[in-house]
Protein backbone atom coordinates (compact mmCIF):
# COMPACT_ATOMS: atom_id res chain seq x y z
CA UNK A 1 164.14 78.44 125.31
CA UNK A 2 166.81 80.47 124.15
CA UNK A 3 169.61 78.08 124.19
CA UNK A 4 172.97 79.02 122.61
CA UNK A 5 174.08 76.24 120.53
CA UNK A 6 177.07 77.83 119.47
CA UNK A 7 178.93 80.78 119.66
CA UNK A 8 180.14 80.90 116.15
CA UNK A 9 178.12 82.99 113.56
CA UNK A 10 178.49 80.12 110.86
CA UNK A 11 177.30 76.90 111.76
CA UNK A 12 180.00 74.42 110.23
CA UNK A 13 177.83 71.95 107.85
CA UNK A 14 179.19 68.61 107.17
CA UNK A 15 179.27 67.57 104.09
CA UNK A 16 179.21 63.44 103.98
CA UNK A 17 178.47 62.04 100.26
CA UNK A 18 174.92 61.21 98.71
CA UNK A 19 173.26 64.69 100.19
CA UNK A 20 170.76 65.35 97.39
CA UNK A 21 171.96 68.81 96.80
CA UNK A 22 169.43 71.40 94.89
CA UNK A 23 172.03 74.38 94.35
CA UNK A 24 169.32 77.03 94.69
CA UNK A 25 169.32 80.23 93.21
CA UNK A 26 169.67 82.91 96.22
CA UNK A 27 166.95 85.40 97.32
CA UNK A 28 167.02 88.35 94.28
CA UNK A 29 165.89 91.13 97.10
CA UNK A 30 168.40 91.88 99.52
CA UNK A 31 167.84 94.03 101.89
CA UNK A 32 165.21 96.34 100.00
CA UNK A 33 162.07 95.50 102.17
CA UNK A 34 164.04 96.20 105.59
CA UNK A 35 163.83 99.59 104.83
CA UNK A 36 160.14 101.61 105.37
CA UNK A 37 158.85 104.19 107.10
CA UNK A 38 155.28 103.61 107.89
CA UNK A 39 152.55 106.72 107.81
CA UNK A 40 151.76 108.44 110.85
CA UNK A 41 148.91 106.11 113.03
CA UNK A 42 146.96 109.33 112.91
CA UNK A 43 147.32 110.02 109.52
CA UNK A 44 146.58 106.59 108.45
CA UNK A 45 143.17 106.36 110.49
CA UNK A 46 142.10 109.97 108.93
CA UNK A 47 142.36 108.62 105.89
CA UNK A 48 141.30 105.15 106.35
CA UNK A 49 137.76 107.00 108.38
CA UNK A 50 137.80 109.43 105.04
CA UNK A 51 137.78 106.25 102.77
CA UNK A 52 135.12 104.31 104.54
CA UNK A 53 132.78 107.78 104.93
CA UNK A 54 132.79 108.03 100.61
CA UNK A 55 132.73 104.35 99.69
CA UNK A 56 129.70 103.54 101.58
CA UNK A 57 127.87 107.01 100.02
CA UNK A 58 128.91 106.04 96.75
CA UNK A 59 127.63 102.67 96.82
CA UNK A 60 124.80 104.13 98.57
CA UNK A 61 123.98 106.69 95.48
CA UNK A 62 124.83 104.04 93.15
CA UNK A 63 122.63 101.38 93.60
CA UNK A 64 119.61 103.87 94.16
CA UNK A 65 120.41 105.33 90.76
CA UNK A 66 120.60 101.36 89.24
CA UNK A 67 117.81 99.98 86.86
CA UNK A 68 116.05 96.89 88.37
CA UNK A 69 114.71 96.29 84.73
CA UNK A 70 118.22 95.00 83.78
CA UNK A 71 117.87 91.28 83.02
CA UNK A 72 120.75 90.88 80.67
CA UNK A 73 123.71 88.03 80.71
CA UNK A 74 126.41 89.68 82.63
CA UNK A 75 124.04 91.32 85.14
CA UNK A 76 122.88 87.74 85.75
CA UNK A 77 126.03 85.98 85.81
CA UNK A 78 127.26 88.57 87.93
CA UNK A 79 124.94 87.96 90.67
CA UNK A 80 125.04 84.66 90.66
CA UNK A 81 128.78 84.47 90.92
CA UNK A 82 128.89 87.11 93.77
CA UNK A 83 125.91 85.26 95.71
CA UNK A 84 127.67 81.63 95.21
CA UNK A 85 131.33 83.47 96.24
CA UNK A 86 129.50 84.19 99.79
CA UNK A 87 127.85 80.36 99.61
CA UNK A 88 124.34 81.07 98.75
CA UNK A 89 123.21 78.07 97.03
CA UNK A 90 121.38 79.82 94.57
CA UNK A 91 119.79 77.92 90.88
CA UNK A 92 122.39 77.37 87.71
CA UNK A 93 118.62 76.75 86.34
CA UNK A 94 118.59 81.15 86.12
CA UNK A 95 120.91 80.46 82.79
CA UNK A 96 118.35 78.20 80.94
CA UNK A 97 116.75 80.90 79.16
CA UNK A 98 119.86 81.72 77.19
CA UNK A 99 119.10 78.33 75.82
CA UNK A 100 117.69 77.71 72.60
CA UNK A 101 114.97 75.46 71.56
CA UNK A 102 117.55 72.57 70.98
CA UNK A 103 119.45 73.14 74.77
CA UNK A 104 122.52 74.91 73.21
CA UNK A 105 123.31 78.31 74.03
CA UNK A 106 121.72 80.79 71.74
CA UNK A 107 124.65 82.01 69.11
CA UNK A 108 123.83 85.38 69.69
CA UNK A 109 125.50 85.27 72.57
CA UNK A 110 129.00 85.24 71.08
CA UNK A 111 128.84 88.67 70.23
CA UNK A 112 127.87 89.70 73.74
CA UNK A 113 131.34 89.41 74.58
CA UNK A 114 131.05 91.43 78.44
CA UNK A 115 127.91 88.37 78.53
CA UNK A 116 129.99 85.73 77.63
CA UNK A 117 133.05 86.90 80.36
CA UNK A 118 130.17 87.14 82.96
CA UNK A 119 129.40 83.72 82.19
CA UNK A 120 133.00 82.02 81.80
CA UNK A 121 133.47 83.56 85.29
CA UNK A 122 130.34 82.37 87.21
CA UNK A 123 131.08 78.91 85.58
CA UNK A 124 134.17 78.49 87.46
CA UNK A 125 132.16 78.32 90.66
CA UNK A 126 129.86 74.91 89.84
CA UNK A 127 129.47 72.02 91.74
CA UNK A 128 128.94 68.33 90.56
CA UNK A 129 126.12 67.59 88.62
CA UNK A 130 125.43 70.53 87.05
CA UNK A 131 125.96 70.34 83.97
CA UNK A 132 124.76 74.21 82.27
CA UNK A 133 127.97 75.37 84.32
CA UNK A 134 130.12 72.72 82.78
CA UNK A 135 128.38 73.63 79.08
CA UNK A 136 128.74 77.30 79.76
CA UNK A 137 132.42 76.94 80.62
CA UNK A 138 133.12 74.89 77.63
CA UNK A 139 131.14 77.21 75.47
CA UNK A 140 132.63 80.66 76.91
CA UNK A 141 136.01 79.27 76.74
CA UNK A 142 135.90 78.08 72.71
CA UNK A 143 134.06 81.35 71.85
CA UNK A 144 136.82 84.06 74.00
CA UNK A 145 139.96 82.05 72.86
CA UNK A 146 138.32 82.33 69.38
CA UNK A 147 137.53 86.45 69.48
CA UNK A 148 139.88 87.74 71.90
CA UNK A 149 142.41 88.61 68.93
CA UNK A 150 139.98 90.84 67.18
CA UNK A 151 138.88 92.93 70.10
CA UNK A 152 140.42 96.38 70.82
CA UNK A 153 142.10 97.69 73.97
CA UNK A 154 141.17 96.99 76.95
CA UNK A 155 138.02 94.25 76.51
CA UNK A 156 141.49 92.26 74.57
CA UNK A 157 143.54 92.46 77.64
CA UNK A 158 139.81 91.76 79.72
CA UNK A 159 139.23 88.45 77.91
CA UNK A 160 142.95 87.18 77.68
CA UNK A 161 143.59 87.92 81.65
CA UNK A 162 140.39 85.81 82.58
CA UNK A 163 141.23 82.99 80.62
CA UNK A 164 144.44 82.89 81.59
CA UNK A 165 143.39 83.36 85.51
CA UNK A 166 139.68 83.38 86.03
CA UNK A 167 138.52 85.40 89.74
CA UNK A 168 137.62 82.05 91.47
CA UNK A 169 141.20 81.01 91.03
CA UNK A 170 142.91 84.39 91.68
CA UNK A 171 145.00 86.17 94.51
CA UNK A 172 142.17 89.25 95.61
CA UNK A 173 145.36 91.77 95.92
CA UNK A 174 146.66 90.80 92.00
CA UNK A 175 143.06 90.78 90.83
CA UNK A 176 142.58 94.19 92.54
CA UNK A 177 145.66 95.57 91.06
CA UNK A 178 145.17 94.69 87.65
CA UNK A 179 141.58 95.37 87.44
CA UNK A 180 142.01 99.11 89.01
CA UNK A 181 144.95 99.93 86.47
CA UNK A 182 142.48 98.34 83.56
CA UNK A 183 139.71 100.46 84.56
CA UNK A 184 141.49 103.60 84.53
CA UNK A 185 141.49 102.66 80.47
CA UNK A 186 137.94 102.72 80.58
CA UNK A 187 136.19 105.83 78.55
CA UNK A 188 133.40 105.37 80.88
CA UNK A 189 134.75 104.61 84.68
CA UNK A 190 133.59 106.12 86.98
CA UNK A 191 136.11 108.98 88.34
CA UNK A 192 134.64 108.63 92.34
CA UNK A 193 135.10 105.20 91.91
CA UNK A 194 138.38 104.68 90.84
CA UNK A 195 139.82 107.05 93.26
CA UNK A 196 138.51 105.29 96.15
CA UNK A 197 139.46 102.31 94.77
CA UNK A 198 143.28 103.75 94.63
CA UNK A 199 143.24 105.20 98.37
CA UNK A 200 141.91 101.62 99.33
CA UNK A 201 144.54 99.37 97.52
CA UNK A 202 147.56 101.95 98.53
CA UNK A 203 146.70 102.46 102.31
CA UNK A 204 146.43 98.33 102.58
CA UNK A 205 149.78 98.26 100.63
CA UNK A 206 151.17 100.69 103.26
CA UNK A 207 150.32 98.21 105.75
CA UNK A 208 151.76 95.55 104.44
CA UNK A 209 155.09 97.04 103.54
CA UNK A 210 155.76 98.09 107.28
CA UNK A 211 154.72 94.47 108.41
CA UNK A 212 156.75 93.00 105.62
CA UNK A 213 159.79 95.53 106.99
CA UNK A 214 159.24 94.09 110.69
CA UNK A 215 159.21 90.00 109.27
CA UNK A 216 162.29 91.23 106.97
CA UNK A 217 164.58 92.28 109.93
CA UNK A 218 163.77 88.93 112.41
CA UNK A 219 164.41 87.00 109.16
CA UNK A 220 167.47 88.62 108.91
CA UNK A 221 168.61 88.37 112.21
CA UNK A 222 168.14 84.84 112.02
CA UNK A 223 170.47 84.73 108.93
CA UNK A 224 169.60 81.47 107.81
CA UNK A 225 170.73 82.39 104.19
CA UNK A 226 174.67 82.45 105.30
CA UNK A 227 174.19 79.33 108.61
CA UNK A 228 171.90 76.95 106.03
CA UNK A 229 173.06 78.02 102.46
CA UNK A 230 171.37 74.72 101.09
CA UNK A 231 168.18 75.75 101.49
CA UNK A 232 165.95 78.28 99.86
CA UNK A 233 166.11 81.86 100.91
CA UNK A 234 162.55 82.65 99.90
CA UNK A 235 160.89 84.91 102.52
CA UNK A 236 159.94 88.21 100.44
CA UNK A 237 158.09 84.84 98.72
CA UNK A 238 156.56 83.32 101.20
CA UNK A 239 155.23 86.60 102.64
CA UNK A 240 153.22 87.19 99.07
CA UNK A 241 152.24 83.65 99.76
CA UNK A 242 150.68 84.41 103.26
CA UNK A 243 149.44 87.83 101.38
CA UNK A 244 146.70 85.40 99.03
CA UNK A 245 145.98 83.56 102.35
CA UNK A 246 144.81 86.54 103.91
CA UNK A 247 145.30 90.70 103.08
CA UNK A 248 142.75 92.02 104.78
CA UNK A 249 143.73 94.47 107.96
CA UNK A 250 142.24 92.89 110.17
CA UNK A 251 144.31 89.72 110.03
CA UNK A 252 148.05 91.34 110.32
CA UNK A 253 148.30 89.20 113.73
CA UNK A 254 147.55 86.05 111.81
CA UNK A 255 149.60 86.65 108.76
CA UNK A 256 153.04 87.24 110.80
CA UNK A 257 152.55 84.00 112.84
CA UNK A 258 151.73 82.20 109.85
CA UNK A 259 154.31 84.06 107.43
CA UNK A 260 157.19 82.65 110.72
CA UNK A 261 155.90 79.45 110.44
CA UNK A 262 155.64 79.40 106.58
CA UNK A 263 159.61 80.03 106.61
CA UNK A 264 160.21 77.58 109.16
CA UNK A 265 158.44 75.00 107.09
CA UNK A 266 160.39 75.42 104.19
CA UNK A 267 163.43 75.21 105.88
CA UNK A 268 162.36 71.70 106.99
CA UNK A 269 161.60 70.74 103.67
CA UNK A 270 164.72 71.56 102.42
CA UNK A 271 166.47 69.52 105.19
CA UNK A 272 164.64 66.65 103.85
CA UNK A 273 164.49 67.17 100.45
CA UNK A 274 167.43 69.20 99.52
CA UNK A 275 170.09 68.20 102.45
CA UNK A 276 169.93 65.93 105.04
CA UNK A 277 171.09 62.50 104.92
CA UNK A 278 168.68 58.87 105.95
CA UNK A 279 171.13 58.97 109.30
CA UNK A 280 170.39 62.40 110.15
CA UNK A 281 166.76 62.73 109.33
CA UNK A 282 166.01 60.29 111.44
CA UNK A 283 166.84 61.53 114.85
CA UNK A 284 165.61 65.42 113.25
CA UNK A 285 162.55 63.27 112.96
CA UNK A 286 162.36 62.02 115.76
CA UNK A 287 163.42 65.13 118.06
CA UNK A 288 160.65 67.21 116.45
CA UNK A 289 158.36 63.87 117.84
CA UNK A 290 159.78 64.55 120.88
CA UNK A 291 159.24 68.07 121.20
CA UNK A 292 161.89 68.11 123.97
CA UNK A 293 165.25 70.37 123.78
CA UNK A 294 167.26 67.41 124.82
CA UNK A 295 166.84 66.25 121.67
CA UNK A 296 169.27 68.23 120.67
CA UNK A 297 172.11 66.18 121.75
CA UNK A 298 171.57 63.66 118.88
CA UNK A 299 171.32 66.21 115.87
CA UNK A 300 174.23 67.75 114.05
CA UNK A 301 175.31 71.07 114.34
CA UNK A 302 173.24 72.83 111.74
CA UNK A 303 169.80 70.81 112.53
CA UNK A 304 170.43 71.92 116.30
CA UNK A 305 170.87 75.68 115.36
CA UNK A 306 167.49 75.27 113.52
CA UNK A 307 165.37 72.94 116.14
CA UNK A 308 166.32 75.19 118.46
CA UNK A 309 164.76 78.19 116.50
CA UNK A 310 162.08 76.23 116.09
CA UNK A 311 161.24 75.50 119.51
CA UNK A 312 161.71 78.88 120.81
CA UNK A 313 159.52 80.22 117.95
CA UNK A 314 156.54 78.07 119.07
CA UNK A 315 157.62 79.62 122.66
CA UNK A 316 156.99 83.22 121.11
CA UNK A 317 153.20 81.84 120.00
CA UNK A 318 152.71 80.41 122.66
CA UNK A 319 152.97 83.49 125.17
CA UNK A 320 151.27 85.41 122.67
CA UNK A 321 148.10 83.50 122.53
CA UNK A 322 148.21 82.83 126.42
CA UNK A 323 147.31 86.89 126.54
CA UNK A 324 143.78 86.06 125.07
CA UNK A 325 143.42 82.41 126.78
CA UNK A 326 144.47 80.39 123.05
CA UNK A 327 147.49 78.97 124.30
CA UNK A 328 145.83 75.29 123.24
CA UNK A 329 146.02 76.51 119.25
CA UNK A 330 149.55 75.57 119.72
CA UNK A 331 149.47 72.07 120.19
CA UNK A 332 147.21 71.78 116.72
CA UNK A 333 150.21 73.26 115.44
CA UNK A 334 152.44 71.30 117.02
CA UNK A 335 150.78 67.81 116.02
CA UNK A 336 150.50 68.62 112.12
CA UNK A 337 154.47 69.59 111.82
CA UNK A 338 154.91 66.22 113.67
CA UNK A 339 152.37 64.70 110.96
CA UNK A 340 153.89 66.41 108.12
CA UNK A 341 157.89 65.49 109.38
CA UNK A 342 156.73 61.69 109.38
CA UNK A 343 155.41 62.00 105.82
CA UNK A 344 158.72 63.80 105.16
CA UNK A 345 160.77 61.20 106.59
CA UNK A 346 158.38 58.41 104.76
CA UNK A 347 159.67 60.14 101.52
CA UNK A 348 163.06 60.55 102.50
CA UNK A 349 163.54 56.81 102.65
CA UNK A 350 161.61 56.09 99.84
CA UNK A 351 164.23 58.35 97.89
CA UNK A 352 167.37 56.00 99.51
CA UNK A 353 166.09 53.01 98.02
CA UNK A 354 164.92 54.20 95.18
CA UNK A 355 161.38 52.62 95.46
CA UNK A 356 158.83 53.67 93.55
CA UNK A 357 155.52 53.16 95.22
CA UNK A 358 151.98 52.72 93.61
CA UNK A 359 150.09 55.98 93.19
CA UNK A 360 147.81 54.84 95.91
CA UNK A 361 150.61 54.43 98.15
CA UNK A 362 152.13 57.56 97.30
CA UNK A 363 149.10 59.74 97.69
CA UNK A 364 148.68 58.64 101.46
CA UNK A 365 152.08 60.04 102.01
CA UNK A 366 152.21 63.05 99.54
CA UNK A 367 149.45 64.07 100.37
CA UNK A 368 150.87 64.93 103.78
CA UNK A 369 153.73 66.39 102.32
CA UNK A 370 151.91 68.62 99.74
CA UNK A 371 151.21 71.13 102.33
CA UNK A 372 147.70 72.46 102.29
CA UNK A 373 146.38 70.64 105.72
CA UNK A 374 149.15 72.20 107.66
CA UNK A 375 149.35 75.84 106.65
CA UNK A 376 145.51 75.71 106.42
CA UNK A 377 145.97 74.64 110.40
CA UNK A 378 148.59 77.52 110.54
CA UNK A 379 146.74 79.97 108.96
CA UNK A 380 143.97 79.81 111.97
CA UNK A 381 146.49 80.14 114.90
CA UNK A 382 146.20 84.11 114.70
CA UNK A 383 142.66 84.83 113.61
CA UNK A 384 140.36 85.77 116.43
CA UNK A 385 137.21 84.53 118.45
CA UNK A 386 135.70 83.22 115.36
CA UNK A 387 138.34 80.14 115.29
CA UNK A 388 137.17 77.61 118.37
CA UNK A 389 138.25 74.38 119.52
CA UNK A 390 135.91 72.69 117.88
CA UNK A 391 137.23 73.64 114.29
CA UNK A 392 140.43 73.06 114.93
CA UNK A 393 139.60 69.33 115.61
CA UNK A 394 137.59 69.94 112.50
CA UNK A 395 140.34 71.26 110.28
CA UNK A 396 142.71 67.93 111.56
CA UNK A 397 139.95 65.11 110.49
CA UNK A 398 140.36 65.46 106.98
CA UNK A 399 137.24 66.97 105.94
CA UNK A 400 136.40 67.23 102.32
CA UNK A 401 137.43 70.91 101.10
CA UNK A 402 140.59 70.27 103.13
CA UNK A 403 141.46 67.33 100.66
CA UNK A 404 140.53 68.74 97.73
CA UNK A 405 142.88 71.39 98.10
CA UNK A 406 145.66 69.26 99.36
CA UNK A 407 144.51 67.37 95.99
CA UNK A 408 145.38 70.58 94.28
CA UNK A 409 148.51 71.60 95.97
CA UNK A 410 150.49 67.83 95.29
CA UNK A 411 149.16 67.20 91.83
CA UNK A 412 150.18 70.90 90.94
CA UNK A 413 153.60 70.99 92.53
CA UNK A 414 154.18 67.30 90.70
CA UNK A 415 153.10 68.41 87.22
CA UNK A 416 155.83 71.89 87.57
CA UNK A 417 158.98 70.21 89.55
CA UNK A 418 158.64 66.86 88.67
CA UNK A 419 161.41 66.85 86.03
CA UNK A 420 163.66 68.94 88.03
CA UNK A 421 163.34 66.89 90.98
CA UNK A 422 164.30 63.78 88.41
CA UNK A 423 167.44 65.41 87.75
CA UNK A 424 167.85 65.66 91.47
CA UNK A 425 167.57 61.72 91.76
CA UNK A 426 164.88 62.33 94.51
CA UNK A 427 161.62 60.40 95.17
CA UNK A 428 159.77 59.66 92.40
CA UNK A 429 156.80 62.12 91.96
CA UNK A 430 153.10 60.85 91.32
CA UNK A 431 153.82 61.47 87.57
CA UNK A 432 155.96 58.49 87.63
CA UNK A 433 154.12 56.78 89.82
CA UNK A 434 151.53 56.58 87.74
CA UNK A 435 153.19 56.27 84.15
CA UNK A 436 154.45 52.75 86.02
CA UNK A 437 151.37 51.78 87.21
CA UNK A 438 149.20 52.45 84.22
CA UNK A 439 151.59 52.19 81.70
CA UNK A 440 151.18 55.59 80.15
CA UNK A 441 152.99 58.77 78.65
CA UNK A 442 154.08 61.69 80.51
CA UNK A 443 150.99 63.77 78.64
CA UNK A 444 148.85 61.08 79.64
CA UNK A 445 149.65 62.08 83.08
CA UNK A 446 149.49 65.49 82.86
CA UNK A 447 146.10 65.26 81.31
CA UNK A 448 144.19 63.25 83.99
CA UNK A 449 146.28 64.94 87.04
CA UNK A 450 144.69 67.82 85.52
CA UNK A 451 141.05 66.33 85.44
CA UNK A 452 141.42 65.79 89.30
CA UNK A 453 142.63 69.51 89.97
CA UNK A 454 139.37 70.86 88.75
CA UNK A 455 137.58 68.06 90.28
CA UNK A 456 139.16 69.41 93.41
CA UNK A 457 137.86 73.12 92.55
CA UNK A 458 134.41 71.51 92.19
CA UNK A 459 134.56 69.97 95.59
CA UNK A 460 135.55 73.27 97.30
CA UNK A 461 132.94 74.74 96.13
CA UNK A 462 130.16 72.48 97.05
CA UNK A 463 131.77 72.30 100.41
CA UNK A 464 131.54 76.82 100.68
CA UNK A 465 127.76 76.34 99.96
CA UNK A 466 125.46 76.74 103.23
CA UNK A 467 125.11 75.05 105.55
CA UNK A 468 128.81 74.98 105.79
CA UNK A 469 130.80 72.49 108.33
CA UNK A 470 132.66 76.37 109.99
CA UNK A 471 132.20 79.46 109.32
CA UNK A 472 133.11 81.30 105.91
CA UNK A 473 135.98 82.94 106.79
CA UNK A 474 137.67 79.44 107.59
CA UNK A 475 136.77 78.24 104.73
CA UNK A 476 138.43 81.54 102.89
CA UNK A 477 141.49 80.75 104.11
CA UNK A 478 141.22 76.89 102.28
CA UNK A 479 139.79 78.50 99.10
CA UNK A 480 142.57 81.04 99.16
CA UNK A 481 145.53 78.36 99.67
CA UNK A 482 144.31 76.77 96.65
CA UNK A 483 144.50 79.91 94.64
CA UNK A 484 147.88 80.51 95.82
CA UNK A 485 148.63 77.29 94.41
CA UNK A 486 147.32 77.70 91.42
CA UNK A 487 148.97 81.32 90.56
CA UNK A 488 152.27 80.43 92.19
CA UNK A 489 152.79 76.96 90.50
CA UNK A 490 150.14 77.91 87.16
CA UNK A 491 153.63 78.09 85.11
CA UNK A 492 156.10 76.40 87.27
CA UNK A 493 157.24 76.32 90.50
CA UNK A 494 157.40 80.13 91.18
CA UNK A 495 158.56 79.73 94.37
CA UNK A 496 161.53 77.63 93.97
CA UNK A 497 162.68 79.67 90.90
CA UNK A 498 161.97 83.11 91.11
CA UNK A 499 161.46 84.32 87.74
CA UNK A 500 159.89 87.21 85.71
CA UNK A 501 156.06 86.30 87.19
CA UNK A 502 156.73 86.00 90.76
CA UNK A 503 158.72 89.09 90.64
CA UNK A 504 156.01 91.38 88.84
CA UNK A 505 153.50 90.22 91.23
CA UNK A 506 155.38 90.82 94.06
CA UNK A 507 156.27 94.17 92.81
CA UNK A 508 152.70 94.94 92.22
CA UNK A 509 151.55 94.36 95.85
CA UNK A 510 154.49 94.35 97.86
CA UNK A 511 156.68 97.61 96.41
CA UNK A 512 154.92 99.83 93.29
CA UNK A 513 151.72 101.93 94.98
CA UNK A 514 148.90 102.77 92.41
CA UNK A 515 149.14 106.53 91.19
């Protein structure tokens, strides 16, 4: 479907009045992740096979030289975290006996400051109705915000990290990072340990550089930055998105489909949100309906250069899944782009006429447009056997951890660009939706969007508890969007404006190895 739409290298974009132009900031990286030479295969494997040989011996020697007699707080909280991370549905009754006689934690706890992280950490991963987790968590927090000033290097550093990102909420390849160059600090790690721990994170960083180098020259050759200047050049970003999604090895097919079809989707959003006009989202709208390169003949030049990239990506998928008999993965993705350019479109004309809908009204739309049900779709496209027909209908019926974390993704991204998007004169945002509807302030808002984000987190975790509707590493993917959403947008909208934070992080996965 490779269809010249024009000869010229720049498309020529019209510029009619009332586009709601954003004026964003241009990508800060250039051409720096082009560039990489990957390892040898060979070498890579001897070292990978050398790795695996001494990190199973070590655990091996370690946990026959561990005391069962431990029975202390962190050990505790510990394994229950670990055991509920891989949804066993084990007791929160296990903490009771840190309980005094009058149901409040014992206060010689707050000392126990190791105990106490152990505990703020398992907390995070409660369900509804269990109320120890939700005392623990309110407990842990009031005691670590009230210590963490008078502890020494590194526990300081320890406490303020968690409470600033706790592990259920965290990207695995940050957490990693960190956590290796903090134990390095540590009088007492354990030399073996850390090593390994170094050759593991660096080899997987290897990895992803040379993928990263291979999505960095198509997205070049595409040039989108100098044919659609209005929208966001953001793909070193969205590739440290797909990065929290998934890391591991194992998944490299899965993260450069998805990390082709992440860029492609913000591109459309931009059209909508940042660009296009009513009279020319319409027939985009419609043409992506259509699914049909003769749709074409009704779009302007610039939405023709991209439709048609569009299409002939989904070709690419497409003969790359019909080698292991997937080819019918693409129309799931197919049918939630169509789904998501409605909700787009709904939006779009919402913004013309300046109607501001009720926040019930607006959630059945934004909730679309939020994201998390189609790049949770996405995300499955490349993953292996394991992903069936069956959950793909599953992931496309709205089940519950699916709408939690599409709860999290809009009522995060309205909280962070809500007031920039004002400026904009675009469609009002759930915060003031509601502050109509209710009557109420701005903090107001804030405070009872945030209520329903951790409602959200509860929800996700009941639904990772066995029995589970798929398997776990389906619902990994759902778990990790939502952490992605809540590191990227924590602060702002990291994304959008690329500041100090997204730049570290990316730095610390994507470009600095650990020495």
């Amino acid at each position: 479907m490779s269809i010249q739409v024009s000869t010229c290298p720049l498309v020529q974009i019209p510029k009619p009045e009332h586009r709601p132009r954003a004026e964003f900031h241009p990508s800060i990286w250039g051409d720096q992740f082009i560039a990489y030479t990957p390892e040898d295969e060979d070498t890579r494997a001897c070292k990978e096979k050398q790795r695996d040989r001494r990190i199973i011996q070590h655990i091996y020697d370690r946990f026959h030289d561990a005391d069962d007699t431990d029975d202390n707080l962190y050990n505790i909280a510990l394994q229950f975290r670990l055991l509920r991370q891989q949804g066993y549905n084990i007791s929160c009754g296990i903490f009771n006996k840190f309980k005094d006689e009058k149901g409040s934690f014992k206060e010689d706890l707050i000392s126990n400051i190791q105990g106490m992280l152990g505990l703020y950490e398992a907390a995070h991963l409660r369900v509804h109705g269990e109320d120890i987790l939700e005392e623990a968590l309110a407990f842990t927090t009031t005691h670590l915000k009230a210590t963490v000033e008078s502890l020494g290097y590194p526990l300081a550093e320890q406490v303020a990290h968690a409470l600033k990102h706790p592990i259920r909420k965290g990207l695995e390849r940050l957490e990693a990072r960190w956590y290796i160059s903090l134990y390095q600090d540590e009088a007492s790690h354990d030399k073996t340990l850390l090593k390994l721990a170094k050759l593991d994170f660096n080899l997987v960083q290897s990895l992803h550089k040379e993928e990263l180098s291979n999505l960095a020259r198509w997205w070049k050759e595409l040039d989108f930055a100098t044919k659609l200047p209005f929208a966001r050049d953001r793909f070193v970003e969205g590739y440290f998105w797909i990065l929290g999604v998934y890391f591991e090895p194992q998944y490299s097919r899965a993260r450069r489909i998805l990390t082709k079809l992440f860029a492609m989707a913000s591109i459309i959003d931009d059209i909508y949100d940042a660009y296009g006009t009513l009279e020319e989202l319409q027939p985009f709208t419609e043409a992506i309906e259509r699914w049909d390169i003769s749709s074409i003949d009704h779009l302007p030049e610039y939405m023709k250069l991209f439709y048609v990239t569009l299409l002939d990506l989904y070709k690419e998928i497409d003969q790359e899944l019909e080698k292991d008999g997937n080819q019918y993965r693409v129309y799931y993705a197919k049918e939630v782009l169509k789904s998501q350019v409605r909700s787009y479109f709904a939006e779009a004309k919402w913004s013309h006429e300046g109607y501001i809908p009720t926040i019930e009204e607006y959630m059945l739309v934004a909730l679309v447009t939020a994201g998390s049900c189609i790049l949770a779709t996405w995300s499955f496209i490349g993953m292996g056997e394991i992903m069936t027909k069956e959950a793909f209908d599953w992931v496309i019926s709205d089940p519950k951890i699916i709408t939690a974390s599409t709860v999290i993704f809009r009522l995060m991204d309205d909280i962070t660009t809500h007031k920039f998007e004002q400026k904009r004169g675009q469609v009002a945002s759930g915060i003031e939706c509601y502050m109509k509807q209710y009557g109420v302030s701005e903090e107001q808002v804030y405070s009872e969007f945030h209520k329903q984000v951790e409602n959200a987190w509860l929800d996700i975790n009941q639904e990772c508890l066995k029995p589970t509707a798929v398997p776990m590493p389906l619902l990994t993917r759902v778990v990790n969007l939502s952490r992605v959403m809540d590191v990227i947008y924590k602060e702002g909208d990291g994304y959008t404006h690329v500041g100090k934070v997204m730049k570290d992080n990316i730095g610390s996965v994507l470009i600095d190895p650990i020495v």
